[in-house]
C-alpha atoms as a PDB file:
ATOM      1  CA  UNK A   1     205.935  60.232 286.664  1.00  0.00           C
ATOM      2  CA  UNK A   2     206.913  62.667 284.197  1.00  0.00           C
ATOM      3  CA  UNK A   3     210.412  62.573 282.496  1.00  0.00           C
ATOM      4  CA  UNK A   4     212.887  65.114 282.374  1.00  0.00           C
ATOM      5  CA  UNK A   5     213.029  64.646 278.472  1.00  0.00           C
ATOM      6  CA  UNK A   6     209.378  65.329 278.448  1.00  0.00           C
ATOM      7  CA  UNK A   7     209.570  68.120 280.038  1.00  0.00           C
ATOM      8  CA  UNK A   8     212.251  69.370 277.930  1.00  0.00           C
ATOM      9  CA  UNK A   9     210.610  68.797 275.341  1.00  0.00           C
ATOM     10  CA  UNK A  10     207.573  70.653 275.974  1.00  0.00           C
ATOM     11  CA  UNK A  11     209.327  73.326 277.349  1.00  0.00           C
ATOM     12  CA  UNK A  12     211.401  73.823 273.791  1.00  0.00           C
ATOM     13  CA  UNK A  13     208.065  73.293 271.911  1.00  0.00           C
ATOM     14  CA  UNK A  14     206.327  76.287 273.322  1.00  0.00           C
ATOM     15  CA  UNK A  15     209.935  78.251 273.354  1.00  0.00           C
ATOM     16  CA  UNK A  16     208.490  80.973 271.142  1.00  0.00           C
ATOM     17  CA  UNK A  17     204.720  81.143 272.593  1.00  0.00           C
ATOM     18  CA  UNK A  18     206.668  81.800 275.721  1.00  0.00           C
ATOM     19  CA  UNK A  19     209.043  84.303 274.185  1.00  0.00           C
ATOM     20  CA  UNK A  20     206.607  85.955 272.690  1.00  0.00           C
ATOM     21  CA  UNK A  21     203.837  86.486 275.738  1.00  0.00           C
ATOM     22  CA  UNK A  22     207.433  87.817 277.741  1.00  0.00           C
ATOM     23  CA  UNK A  23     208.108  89.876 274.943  1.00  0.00           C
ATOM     24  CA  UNK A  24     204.153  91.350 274.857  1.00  0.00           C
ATOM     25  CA  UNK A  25     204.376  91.772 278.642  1.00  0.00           C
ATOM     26  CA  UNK A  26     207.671  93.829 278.379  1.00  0.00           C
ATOM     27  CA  UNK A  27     206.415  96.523 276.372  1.00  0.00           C
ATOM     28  CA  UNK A  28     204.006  97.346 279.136  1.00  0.00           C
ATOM     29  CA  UNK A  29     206.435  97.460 281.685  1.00  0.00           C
ATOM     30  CA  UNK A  30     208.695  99.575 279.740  1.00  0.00           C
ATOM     31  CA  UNK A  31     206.462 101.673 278.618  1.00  0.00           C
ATOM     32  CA  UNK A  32     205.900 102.213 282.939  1.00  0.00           C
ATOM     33  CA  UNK A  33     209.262 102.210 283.416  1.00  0.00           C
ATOM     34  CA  UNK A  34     209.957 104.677 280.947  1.00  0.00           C
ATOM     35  CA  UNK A  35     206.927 107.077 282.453  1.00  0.00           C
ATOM     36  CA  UNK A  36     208.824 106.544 285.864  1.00  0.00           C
ATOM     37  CA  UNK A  37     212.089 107.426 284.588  1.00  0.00           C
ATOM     38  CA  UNK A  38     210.492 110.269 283.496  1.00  0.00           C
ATOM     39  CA  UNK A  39     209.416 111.516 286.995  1.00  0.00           C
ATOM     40  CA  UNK A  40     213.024 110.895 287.935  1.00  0.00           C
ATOM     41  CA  UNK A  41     214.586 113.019 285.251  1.00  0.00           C
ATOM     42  CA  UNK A  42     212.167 115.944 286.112  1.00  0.00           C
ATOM     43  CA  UNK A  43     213.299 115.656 289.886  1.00  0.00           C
ATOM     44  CA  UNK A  44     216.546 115.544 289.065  1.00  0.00           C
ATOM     45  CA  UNK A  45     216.421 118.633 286.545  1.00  0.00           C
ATOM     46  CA  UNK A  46     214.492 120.866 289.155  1.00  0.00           C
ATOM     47  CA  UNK A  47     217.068 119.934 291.451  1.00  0.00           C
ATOM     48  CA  UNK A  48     220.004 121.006 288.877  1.00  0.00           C
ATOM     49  CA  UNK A  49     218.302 124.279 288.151  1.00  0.00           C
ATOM     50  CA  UNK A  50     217.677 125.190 292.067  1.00  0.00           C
ATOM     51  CA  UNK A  51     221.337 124.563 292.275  1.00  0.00           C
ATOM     52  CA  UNK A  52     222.474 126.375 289.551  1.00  0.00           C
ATOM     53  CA  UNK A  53     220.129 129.456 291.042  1.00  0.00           C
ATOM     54  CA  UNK A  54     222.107 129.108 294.166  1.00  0.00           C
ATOM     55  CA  UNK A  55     225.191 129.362 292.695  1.00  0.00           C
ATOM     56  CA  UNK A  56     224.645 132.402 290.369  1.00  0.00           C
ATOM     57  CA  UNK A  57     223.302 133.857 293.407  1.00  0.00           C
ATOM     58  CA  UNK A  58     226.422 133.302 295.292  1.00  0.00           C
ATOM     59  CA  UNK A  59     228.763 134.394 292.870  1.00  0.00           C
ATOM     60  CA  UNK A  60     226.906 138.099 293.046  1.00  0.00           C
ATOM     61  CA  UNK A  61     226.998 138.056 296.620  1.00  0.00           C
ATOM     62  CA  UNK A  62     229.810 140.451 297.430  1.00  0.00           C
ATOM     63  CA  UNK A  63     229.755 139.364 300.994  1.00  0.00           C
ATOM     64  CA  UNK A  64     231.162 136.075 300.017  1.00  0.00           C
ATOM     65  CA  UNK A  65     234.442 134.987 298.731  1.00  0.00           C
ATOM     66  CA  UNK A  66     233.269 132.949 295.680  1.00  0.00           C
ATOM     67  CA  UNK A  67     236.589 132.339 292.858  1.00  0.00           C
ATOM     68  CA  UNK A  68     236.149 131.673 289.372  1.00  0.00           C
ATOM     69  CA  UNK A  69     237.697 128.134 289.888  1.00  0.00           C
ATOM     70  CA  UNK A  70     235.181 127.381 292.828  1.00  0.00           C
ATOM     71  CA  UNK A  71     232.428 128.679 290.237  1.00  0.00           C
ATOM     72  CA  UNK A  72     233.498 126.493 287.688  1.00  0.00           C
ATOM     73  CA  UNK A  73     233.947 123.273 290.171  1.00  0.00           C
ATOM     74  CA  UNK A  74     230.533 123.595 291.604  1.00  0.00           C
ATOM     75  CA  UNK A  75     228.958 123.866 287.924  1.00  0.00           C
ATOM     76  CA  UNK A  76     230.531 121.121 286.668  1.00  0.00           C
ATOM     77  CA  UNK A  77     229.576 118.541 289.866  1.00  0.00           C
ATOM     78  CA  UNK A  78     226.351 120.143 289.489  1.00  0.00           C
ATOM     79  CA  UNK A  79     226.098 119.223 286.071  1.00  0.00           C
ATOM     80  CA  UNK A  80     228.106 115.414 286.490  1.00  0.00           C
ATOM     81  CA  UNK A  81     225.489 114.798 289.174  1.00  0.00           C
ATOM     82  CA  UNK A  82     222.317 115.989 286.829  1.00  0.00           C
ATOM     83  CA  UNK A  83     224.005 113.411 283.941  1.00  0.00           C
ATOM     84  CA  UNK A  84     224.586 110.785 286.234  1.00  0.00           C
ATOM     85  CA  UNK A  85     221.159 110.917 287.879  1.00  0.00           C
ATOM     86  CA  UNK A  86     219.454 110.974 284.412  1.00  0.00           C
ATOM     87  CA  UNK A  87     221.433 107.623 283.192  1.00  0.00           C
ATOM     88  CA  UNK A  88     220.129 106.197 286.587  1.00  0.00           C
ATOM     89  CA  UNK A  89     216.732 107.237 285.797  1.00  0.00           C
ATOM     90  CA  UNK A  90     216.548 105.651 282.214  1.00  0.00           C
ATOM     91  CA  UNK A  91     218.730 102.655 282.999  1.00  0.00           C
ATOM     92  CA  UNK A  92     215.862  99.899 283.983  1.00  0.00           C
ATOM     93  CA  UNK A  93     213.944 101.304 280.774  1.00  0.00           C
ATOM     94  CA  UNK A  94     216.932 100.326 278.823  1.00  0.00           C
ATOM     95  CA  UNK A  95     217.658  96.543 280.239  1.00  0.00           C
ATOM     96  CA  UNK A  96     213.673  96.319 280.080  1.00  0.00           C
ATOM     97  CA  UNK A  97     213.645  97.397 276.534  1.00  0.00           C
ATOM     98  CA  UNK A  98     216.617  95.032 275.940  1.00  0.00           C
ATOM     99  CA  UNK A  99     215.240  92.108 277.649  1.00  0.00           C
ATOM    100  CA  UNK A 100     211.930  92.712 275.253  1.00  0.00           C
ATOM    101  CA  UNK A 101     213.505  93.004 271.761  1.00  0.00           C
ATOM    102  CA  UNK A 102     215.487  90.079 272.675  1.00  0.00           C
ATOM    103  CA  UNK A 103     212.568  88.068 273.726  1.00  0.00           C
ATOM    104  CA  UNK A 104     210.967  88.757 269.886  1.00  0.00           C
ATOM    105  CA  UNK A 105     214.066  88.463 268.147  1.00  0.00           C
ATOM    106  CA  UNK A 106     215.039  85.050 269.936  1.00  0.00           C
ATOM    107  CA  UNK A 107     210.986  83.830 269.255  1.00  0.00           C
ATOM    108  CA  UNK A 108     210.812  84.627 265.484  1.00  0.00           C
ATOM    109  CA  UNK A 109     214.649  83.261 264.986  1.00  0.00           C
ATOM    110  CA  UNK A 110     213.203  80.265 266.512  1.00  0.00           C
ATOM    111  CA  UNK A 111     209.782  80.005 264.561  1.00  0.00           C
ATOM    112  CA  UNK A 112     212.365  81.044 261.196  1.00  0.00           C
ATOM    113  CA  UNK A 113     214.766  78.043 261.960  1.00  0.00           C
ATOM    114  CA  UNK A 114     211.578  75.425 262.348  1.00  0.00           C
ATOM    115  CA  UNK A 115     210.155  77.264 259.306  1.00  0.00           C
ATOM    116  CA  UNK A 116     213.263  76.522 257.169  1.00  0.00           C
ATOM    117  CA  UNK A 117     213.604  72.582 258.800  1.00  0.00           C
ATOM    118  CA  UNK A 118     209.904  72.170 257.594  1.00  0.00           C
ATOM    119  CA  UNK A 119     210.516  73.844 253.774  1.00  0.00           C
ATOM    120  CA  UNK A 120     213.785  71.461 253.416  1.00  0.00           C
ATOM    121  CA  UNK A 121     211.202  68.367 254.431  1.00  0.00           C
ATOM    122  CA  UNK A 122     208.601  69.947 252.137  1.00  0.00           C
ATOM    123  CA  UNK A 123     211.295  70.624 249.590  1.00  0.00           C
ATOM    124  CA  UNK A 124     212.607  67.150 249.541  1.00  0.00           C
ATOM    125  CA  UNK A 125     208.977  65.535 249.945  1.00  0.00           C
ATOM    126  CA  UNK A 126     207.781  67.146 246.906  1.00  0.00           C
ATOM    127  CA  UNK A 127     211.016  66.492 245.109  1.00  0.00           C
ATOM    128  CA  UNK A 128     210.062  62.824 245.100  1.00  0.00           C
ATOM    129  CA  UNK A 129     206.204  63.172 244.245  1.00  0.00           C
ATOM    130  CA  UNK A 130     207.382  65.087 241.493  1.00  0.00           C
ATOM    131  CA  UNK A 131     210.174  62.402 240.379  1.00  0.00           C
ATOM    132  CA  UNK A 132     207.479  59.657 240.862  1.00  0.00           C
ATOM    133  CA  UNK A 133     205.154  61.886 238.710  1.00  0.00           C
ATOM    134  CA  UNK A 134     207.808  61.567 235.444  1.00  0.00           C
ATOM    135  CA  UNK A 135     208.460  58.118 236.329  1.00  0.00           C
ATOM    136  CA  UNK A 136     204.343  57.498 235.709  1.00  0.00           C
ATOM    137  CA  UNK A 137     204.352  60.668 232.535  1.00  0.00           C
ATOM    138  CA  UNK A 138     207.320  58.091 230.971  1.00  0.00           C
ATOM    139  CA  UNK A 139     205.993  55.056 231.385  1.00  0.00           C
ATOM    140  CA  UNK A 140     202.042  55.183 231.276  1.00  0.00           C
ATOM    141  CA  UNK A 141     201.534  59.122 229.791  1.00  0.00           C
ATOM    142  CA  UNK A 142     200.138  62.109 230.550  1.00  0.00           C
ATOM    143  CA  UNK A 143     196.561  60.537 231.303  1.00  0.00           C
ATOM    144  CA  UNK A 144     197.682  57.850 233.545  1.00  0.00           C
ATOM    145  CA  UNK A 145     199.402  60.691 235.518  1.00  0.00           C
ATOM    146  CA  UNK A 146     195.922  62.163 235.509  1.00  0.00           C
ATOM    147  CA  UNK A 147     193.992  59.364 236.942  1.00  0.00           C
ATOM    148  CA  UNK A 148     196.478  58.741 239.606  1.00  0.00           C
ATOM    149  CA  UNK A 149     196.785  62.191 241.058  1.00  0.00           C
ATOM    150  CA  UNK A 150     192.583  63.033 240.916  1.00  0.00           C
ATOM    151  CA  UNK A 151     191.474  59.567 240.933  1.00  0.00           C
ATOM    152  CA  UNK A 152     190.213  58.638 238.242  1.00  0.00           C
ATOM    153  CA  UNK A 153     188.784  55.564 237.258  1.00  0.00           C
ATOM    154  CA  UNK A 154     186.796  53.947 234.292  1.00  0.00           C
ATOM    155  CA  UNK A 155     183.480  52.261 235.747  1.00  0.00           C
ATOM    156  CA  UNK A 156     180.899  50.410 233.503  1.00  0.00           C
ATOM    157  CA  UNK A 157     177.742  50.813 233.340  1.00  0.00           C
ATOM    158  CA  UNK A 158     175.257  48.097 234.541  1.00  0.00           C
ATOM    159  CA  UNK A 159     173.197  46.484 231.968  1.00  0.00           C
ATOM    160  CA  UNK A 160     169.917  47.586 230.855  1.00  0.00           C
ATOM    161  CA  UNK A 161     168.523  44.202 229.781  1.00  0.00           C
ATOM    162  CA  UNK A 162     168.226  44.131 226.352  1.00  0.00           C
ATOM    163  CA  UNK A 163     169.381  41.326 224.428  1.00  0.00           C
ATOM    164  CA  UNK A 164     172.246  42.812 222.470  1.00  0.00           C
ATOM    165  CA  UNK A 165     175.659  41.024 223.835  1.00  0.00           C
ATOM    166  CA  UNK A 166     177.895  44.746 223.397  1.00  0.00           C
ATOM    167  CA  UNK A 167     178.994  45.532 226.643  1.00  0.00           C
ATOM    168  CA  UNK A 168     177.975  49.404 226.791  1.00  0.00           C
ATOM    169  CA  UNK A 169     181.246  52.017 226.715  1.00  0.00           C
ATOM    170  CA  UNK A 170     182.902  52.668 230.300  1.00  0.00           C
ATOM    171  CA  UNK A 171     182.240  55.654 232.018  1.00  0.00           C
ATOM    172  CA  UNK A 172     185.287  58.264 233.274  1.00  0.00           C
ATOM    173  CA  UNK A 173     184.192  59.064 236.987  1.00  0.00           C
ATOM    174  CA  UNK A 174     185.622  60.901 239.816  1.00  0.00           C
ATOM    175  CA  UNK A 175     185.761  60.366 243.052  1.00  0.00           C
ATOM    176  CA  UNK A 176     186.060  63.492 245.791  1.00  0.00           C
ATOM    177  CA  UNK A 177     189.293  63.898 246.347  1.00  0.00           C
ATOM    178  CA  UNK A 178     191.583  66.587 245.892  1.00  0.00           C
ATOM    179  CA  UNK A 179     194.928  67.720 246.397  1.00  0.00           C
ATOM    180  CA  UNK A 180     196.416  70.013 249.367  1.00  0.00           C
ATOM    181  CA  UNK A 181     196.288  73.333 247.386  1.00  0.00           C
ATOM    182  CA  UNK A 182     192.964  72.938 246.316  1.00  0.00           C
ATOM    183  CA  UNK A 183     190.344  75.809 247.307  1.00  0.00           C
ATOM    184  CA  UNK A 184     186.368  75.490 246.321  1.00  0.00           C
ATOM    185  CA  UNK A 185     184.910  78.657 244.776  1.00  0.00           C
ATOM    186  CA  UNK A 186     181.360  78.491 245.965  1.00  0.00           C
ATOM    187  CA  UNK A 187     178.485  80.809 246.968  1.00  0.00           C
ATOM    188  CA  UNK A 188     180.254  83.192 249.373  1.00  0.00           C
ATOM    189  CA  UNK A 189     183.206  83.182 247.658  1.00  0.00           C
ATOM    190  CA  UNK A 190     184.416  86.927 246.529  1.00  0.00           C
ATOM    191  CA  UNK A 191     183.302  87.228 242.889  1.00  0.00           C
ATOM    192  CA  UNK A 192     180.584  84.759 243.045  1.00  0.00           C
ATOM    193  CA  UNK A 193     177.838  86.007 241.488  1.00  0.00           C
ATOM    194  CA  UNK A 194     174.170  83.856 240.628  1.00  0.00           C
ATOM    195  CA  UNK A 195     174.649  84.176 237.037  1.00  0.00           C
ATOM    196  CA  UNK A 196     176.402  81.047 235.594  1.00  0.00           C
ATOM    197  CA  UNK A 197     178.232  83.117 233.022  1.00  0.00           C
ATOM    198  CA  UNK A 198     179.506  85.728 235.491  1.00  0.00           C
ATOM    199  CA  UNK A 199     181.102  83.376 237.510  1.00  0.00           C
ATOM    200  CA  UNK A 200     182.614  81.849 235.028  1.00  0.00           C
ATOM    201  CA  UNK A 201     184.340  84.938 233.526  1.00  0.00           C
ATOM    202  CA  UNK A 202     185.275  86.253 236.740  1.00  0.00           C
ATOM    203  CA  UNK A 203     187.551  82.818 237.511  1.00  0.00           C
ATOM    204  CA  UNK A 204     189.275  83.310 234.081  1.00  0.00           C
ATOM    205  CA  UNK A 205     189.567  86.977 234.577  1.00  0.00           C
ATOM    206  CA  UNK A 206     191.513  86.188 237.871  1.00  0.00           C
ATOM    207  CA  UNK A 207     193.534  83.223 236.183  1.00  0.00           C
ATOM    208  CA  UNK A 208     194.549  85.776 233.370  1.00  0.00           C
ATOM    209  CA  UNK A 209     195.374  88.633 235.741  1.00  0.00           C
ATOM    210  CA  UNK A 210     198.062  85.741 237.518  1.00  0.00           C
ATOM    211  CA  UNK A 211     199.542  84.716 235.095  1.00  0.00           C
ATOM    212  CA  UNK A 212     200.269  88.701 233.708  1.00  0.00           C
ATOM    213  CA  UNK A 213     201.648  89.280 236.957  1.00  0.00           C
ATOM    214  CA  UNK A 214     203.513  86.099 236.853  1.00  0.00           C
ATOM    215  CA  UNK A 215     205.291  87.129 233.429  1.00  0.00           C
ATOM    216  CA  UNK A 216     206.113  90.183 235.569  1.00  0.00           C
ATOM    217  CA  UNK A 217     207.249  88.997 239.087  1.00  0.00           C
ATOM    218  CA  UNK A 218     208.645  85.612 237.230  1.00  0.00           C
ATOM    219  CA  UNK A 219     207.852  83.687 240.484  1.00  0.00           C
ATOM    220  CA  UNK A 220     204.476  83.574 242.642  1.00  0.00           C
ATOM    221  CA  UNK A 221     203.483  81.856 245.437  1.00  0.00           C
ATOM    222  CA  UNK A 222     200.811  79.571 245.929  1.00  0.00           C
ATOM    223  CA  UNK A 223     199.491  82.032 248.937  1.00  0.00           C
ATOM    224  CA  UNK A 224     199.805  85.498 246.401  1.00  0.00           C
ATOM    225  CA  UNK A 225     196.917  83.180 243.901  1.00  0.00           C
ATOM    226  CA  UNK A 226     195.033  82.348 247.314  1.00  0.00           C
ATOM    227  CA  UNK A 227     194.736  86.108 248.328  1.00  0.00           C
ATOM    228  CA  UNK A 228     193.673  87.441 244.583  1.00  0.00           C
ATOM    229  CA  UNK A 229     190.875  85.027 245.098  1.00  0.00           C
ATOM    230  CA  UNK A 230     189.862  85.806 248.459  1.00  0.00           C
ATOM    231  CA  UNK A 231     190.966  82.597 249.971  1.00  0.00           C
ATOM    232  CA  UNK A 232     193.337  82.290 253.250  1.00  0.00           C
ATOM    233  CA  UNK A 233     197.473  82.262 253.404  1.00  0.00           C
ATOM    234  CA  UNK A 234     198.412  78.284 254.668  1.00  0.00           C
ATOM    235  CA  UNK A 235     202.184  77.757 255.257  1.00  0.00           C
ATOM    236  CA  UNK A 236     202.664  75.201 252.144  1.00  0.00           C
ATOM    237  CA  UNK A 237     201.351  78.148 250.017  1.00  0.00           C
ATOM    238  CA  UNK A 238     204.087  79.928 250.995  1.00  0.00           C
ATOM    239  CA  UNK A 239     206.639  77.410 250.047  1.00  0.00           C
ATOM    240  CA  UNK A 240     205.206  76.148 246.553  1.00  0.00           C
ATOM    241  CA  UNK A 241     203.976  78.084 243.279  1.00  0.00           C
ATOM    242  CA  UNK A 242     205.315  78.840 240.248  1.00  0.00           C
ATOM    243  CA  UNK A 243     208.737  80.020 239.151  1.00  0.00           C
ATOM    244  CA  UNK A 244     209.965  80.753 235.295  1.00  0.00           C
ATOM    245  CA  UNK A 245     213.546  79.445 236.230  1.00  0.00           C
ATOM    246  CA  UNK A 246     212.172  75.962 236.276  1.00  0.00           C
ATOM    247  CA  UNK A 247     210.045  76.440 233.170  1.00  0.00           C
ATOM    248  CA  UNK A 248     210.183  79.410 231.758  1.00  0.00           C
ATOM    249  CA  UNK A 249     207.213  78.158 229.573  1.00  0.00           C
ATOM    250  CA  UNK A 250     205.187  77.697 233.279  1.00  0.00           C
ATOM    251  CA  UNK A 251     201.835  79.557 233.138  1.00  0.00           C
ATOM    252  CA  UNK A 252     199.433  79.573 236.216  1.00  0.00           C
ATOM    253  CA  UNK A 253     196.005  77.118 235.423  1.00  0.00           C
ATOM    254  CA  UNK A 254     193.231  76.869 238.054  1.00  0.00           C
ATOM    255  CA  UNK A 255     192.246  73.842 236.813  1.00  0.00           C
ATOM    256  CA  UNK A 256     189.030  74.701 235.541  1.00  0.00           C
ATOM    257  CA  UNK A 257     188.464  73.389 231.954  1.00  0.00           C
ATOM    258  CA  UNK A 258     189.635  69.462 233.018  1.00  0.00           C
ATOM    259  CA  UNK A 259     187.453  67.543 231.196  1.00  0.00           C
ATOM    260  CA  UNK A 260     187.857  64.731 233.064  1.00  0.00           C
ATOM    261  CA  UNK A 261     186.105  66.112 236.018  1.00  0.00           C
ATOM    262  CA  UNK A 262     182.794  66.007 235.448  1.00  0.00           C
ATOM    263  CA  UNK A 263     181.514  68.556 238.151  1.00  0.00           C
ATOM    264  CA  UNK A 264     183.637  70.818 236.534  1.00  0.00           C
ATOM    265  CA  UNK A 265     182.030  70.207 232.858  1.00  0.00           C
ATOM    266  CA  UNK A 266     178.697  70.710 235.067  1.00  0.00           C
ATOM    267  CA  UNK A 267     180.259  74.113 236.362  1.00  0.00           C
ATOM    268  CA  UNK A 268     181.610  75.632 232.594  1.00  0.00           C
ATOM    269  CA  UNK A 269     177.995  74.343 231.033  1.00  0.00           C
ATOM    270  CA  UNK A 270     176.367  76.430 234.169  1.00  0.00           C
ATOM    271  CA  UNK A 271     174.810  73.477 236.278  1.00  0.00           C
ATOM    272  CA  UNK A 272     176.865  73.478 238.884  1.00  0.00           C
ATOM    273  CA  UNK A 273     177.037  76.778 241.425  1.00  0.00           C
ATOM    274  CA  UNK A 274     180.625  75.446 242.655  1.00  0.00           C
ATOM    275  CA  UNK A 275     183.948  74.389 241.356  1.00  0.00           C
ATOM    276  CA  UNK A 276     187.005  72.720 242.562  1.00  0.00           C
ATOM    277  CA  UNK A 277     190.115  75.012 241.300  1.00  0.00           C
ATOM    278  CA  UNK A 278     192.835  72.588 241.438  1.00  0.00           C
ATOM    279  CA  UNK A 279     195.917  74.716 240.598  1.00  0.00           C
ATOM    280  CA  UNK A 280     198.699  73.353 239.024  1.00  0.00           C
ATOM    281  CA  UNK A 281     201.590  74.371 241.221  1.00  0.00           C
ATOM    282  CA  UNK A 282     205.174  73.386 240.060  1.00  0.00           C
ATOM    283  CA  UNK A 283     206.317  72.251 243.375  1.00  0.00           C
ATOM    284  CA  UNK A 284     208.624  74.261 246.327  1.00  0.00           C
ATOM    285  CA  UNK A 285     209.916  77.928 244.788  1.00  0.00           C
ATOM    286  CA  UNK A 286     210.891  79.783 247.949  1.00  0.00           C
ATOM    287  CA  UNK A 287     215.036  79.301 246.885  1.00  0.00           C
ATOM    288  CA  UNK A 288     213.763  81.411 243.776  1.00  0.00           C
ATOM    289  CA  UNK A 289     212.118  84.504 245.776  1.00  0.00           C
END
């Protein structure tokens, strides 16, 4: 049997689907109600004007005793009634058009408040990777920070069965795996092109071109870096990018001359079509927008 919580709670999840689809469904009956107001209004004017005709016509007919005040009384009903029947024409239109922009306000003040509970977890989230990063930068160093956050590890090479006892030099590898913000630039990417060089340029080009506007704008999101490069807006690019008031030194790097990444020394040298951009984002900067 299903619970009432349950319930609830599925019926507050999809709060602002529902809102929205009312919302949607509004503006087509207010747009009918509006037509059929309309209608009303044009009634209700044809029926003012006959009556107006009737009483100019009146108030020339000699054979009837027609004052100035009874003039005067019976164009002013006349025009009362024409007002009032107008209001009533236009008056579901109005609660309809209410009801609507109520239904889209209340849905994106929704989506806004879950959007701001979800940056403050974000916020907080990457407040500690960050502190854990300086903890590892002060302790172990810059490259230890490295190895942790791409995964990099030192693997020896096996043997090759000559007699000499040196152990042959370890190896820097690197496992596939990347972080949440990174995009691959790959055949089909905007600006790929099949000559090594070309592609190359372009991706520097584009890293150069951010980090102008960056000097400019002083804070850039994630998404803005995305949509120069032709890749698609995600919600955490929204929340993290770059911002001078943490460093005002900050400049935007996609990542693409790390060394330690060997199918990135592959891409640079032109042997590999593809490239990983991992791009150095300084954590959440949408208090600084």
């Amino acid at each position: 049997m299903i619970s009432f919580n349950t319930v609830k709670n599925f019926v507050k999840a999809c709060l602002p689907t529902a809102l929205t689809t009312m919302g949607v469904i509004g503006l087509g009956v207010f747009g009918y109600s509006v037509k059929k107001g309309a209608e009303k209004q044009i009634a209700a004017k044809k029926k003012h004007e006959e009556i107006a005709a009737d009483i100019e016509e009146a108030k020339n007919d000699e054979t009837f005793e027609y004052t100035e005040e009874d003039i005067s009384n019976d164009t002013k009903v006349n025009d009362i009634t024409y007002a009032r029947e107008c209001v009533k024409a236009y008056i579901p239109s109005v609660l309809i058009g209410g009801l609507t922009t109520a239904a889209f306000v209340g849905a994106h003040c929704i989506l806004n408040k879950r959007y701001l509970t979800l940056g403050s977890a974000f916020i907080g989230v990457s407040s500690a990777f960050n502190k854990y990063r300086e903890n590892v930068k002060e302790k172990y160093g810059e490259d230890a920070d490295r190895q942790f956050r791409f995964n990099v590890k030192d693997v020896k090479q096996p043997e090759d069965g000559s007699t000499s006892k040196k152990k042959k030099p370890t190896e820097r590898t690197i496992e596939p795996e990347h972080s949440a913000y990174t995009r691959c630039f790959c055949k089909g990417s905007p600006g790929w092109t099949d000559d090594a060089e070309d592609r190359l340029f372009y991706l520097l080009k584009m890293q150069r071109f951010a980090n102008e506007k960056f000097s400019v704008n002083k804070t850039m999101t994630l998404n803005e870096v995305y949509e120069m490069l032709g890749f698609p807006r995600t919600p955490q690019g929204q929340l993290v990018g770059w911002s001078k008031k943490i460093d005002k030194n900050a400049k935007i790097d996609f990542g693409i001359y790390d060394i330690s990444d060997e199918s990135k020394r592959l891409f640079i040298n032109g042997y590999e079509p593809g490239i990983w951009l991992d791009f150095n984002v300084q954590g959440d900067v949408l208090q600084y927008i």
